[in-house]
Protein backbone atom coordinates (compact mmCIF):
# COMPACT_ATOMS: atom_id res chain seq x y z
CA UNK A 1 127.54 188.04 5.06
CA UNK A 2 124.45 189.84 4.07
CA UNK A 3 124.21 191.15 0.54
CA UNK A 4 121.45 192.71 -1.43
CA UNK A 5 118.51 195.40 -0.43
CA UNK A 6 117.25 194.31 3.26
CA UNK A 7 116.36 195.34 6.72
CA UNK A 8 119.03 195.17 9.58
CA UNK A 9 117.55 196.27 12.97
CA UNK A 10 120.32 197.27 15.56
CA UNK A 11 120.21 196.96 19.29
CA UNK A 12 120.22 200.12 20.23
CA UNK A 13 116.05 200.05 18.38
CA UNK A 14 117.45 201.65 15.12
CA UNK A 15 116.77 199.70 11.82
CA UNK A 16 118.29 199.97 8.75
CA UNK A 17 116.57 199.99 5.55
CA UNK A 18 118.45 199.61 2.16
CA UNK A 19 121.27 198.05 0.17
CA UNK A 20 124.13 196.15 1.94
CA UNK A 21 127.31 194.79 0.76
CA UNK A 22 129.54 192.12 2.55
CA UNK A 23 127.78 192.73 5.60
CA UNK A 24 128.19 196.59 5.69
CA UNK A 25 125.71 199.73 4.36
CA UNK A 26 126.47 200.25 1.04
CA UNK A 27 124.71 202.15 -1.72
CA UNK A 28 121.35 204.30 -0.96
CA UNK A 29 119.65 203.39 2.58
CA UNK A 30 117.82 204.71 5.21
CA UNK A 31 118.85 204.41 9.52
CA UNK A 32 115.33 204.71 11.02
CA UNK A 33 115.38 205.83 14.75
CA UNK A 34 113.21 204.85 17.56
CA UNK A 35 112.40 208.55 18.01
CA UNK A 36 110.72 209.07 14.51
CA UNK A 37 113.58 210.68 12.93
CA UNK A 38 115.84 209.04 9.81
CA UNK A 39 119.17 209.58 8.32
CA UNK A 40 119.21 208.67 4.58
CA UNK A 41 122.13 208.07 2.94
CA UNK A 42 124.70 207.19 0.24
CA UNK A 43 126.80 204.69 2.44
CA UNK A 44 130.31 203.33 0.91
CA UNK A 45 131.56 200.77 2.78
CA UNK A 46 129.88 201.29 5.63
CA UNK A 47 130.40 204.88 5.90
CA UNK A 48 128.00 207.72 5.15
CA UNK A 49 128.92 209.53 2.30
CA UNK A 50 126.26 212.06 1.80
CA UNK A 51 123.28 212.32 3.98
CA UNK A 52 120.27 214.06 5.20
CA UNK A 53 118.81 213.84 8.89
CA UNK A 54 114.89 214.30 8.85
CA UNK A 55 113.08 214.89 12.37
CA UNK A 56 110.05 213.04 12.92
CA UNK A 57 108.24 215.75 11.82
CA UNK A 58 109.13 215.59 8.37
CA UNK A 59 111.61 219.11 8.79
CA UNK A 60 114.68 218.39 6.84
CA UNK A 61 118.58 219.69 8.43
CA UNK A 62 120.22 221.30 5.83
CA UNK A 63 123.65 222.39 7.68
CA UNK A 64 124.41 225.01 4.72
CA UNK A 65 120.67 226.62 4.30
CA UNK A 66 119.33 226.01 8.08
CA UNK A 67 116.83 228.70 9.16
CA UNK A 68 114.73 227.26 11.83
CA UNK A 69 115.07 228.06 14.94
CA UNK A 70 117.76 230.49 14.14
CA UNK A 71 116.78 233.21 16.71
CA UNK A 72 114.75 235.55 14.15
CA UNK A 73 112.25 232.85 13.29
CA UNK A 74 111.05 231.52 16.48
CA UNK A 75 107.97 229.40 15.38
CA UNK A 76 107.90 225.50 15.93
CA UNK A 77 108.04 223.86 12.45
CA UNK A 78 104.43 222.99 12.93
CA UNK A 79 103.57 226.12 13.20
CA UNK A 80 105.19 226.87 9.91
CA UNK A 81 103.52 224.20 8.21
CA UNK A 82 99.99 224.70 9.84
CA UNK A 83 99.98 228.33 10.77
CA UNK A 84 100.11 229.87 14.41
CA UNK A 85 97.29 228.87 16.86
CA UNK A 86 94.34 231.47 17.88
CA UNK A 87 95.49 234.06 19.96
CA UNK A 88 94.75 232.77 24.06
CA UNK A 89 96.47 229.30 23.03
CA UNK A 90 100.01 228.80 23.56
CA UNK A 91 101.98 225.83 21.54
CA UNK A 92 104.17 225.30 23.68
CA UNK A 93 106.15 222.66 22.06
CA UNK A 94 106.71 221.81 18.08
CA UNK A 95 104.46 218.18 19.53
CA UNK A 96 100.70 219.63 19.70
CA UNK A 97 99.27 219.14 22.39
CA UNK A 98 103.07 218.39 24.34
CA UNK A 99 103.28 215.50 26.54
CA UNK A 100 102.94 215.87 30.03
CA UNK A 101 105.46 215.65 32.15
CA UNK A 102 106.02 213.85 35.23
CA UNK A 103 106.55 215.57 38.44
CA UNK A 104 109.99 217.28 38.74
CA UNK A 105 111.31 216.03 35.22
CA UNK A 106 111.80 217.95 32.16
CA UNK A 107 110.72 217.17 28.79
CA UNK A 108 114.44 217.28 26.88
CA UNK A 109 113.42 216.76 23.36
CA UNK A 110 113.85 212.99 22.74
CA UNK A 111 112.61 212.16 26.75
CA UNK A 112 112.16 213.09 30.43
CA UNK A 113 114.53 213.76 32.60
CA UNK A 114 114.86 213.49 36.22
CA UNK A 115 117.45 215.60 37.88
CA UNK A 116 117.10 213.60 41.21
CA UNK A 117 118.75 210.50 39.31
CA UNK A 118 120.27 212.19 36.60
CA UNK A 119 118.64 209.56 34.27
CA UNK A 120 116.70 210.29 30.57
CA UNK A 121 113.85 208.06 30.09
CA UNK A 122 112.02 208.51 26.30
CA UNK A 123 108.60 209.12 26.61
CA UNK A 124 107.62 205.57 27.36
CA UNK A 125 109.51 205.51 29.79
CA UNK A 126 112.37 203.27 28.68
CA UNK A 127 115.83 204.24 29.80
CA UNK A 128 117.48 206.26 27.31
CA UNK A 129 121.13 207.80 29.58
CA UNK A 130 122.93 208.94 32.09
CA UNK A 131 123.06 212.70 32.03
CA UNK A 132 126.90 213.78 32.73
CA UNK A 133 127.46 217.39 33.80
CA UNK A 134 127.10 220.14 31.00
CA UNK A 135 123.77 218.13 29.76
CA UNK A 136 122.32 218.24 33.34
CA UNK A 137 122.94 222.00 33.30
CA UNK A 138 121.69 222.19 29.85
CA UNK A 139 118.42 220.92 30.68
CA UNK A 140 117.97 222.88 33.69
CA UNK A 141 118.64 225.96 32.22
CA UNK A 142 117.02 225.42 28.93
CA UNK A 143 114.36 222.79 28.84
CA UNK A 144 110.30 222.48 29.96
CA UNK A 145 109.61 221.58 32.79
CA UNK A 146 106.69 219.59 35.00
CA UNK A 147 104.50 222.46 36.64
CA UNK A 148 105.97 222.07 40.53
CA UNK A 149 103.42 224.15 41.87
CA UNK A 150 99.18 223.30 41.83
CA UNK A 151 97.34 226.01 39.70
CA UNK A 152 94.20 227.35 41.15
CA UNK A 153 91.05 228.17 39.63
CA UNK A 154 90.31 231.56 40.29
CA UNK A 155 87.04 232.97 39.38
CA UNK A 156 85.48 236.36 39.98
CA UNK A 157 82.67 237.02 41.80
């Protein structure tokens, strides 16, 4: 069984970067997801410990001091970092500029999804899930979504 600091990538895309002990996470590592995001950890046994989640963007979840997004302090993290955008210029996502979406879907944080099939792609594309009730709902209530009418360029004469 594997023993010793190493790398272990999973099949679900997630790797695994740290110490291992008969074949299990064990002592300080780090599960790297495909989306950008990692989970570092004290692992005993195989089990996480003590941990921290850190989104892609580098903004820590701290479940006992968590502020953003909290409903007072609507900015996107990047916008806390970097300051808000000239006034005219809308961010309207934390990724600047936000990916475009295709036709009927909705960007859902880690992907698009399509209503029609009920399926979440990630952003290449790449299955993800099968949305089951409350997260279709979800998304249609809360997320972006793909422009489903042509703008117009209006100017004045």
């Amino acid at each position: 069984r594997m023993e010793g600091y190493g790398y272990y990538a999973l099949p679900s895309g997630n790797e695994y970067r740290g110490w291992l002990w008969d074949g299990m996470f064990h002592g300080e590592g780090e599960l790297l997801l495909p989306t950008g995001g990692s989970y570092r950890a004290l692992w005993v046994r195989g089990v996480a410990r003590q941990g921290k989640y850190v989104f892609a963007d580098g903004l820590e979840f701290d479940e006992e001091k968590w502020r953003y997004c909290d409903g007072y302090d609507r900015r996107f993290y990047t916008e806390i970092c970097s300051g808000f955008k000239p006034p005219g210029i809308p961010q309207l996502t934390n990724l600047d500029p936000p990916k475009i979406i295709p036709e009927g879907c909705y960007d859902c944080g880690d992907g698009f999804y399509n209503p029609e099939t009920r399926i979440v792609v990630d952003y290449k594309h790449k299955f993800l899930r099968n949305a089951d009730d409350d997260e279709h709902e979800w998304i249609l209530r809360t997320c972006r979504k793909a422009w489903d009418m042509p703008t117009e360029n209006h100017e004045t004469e």
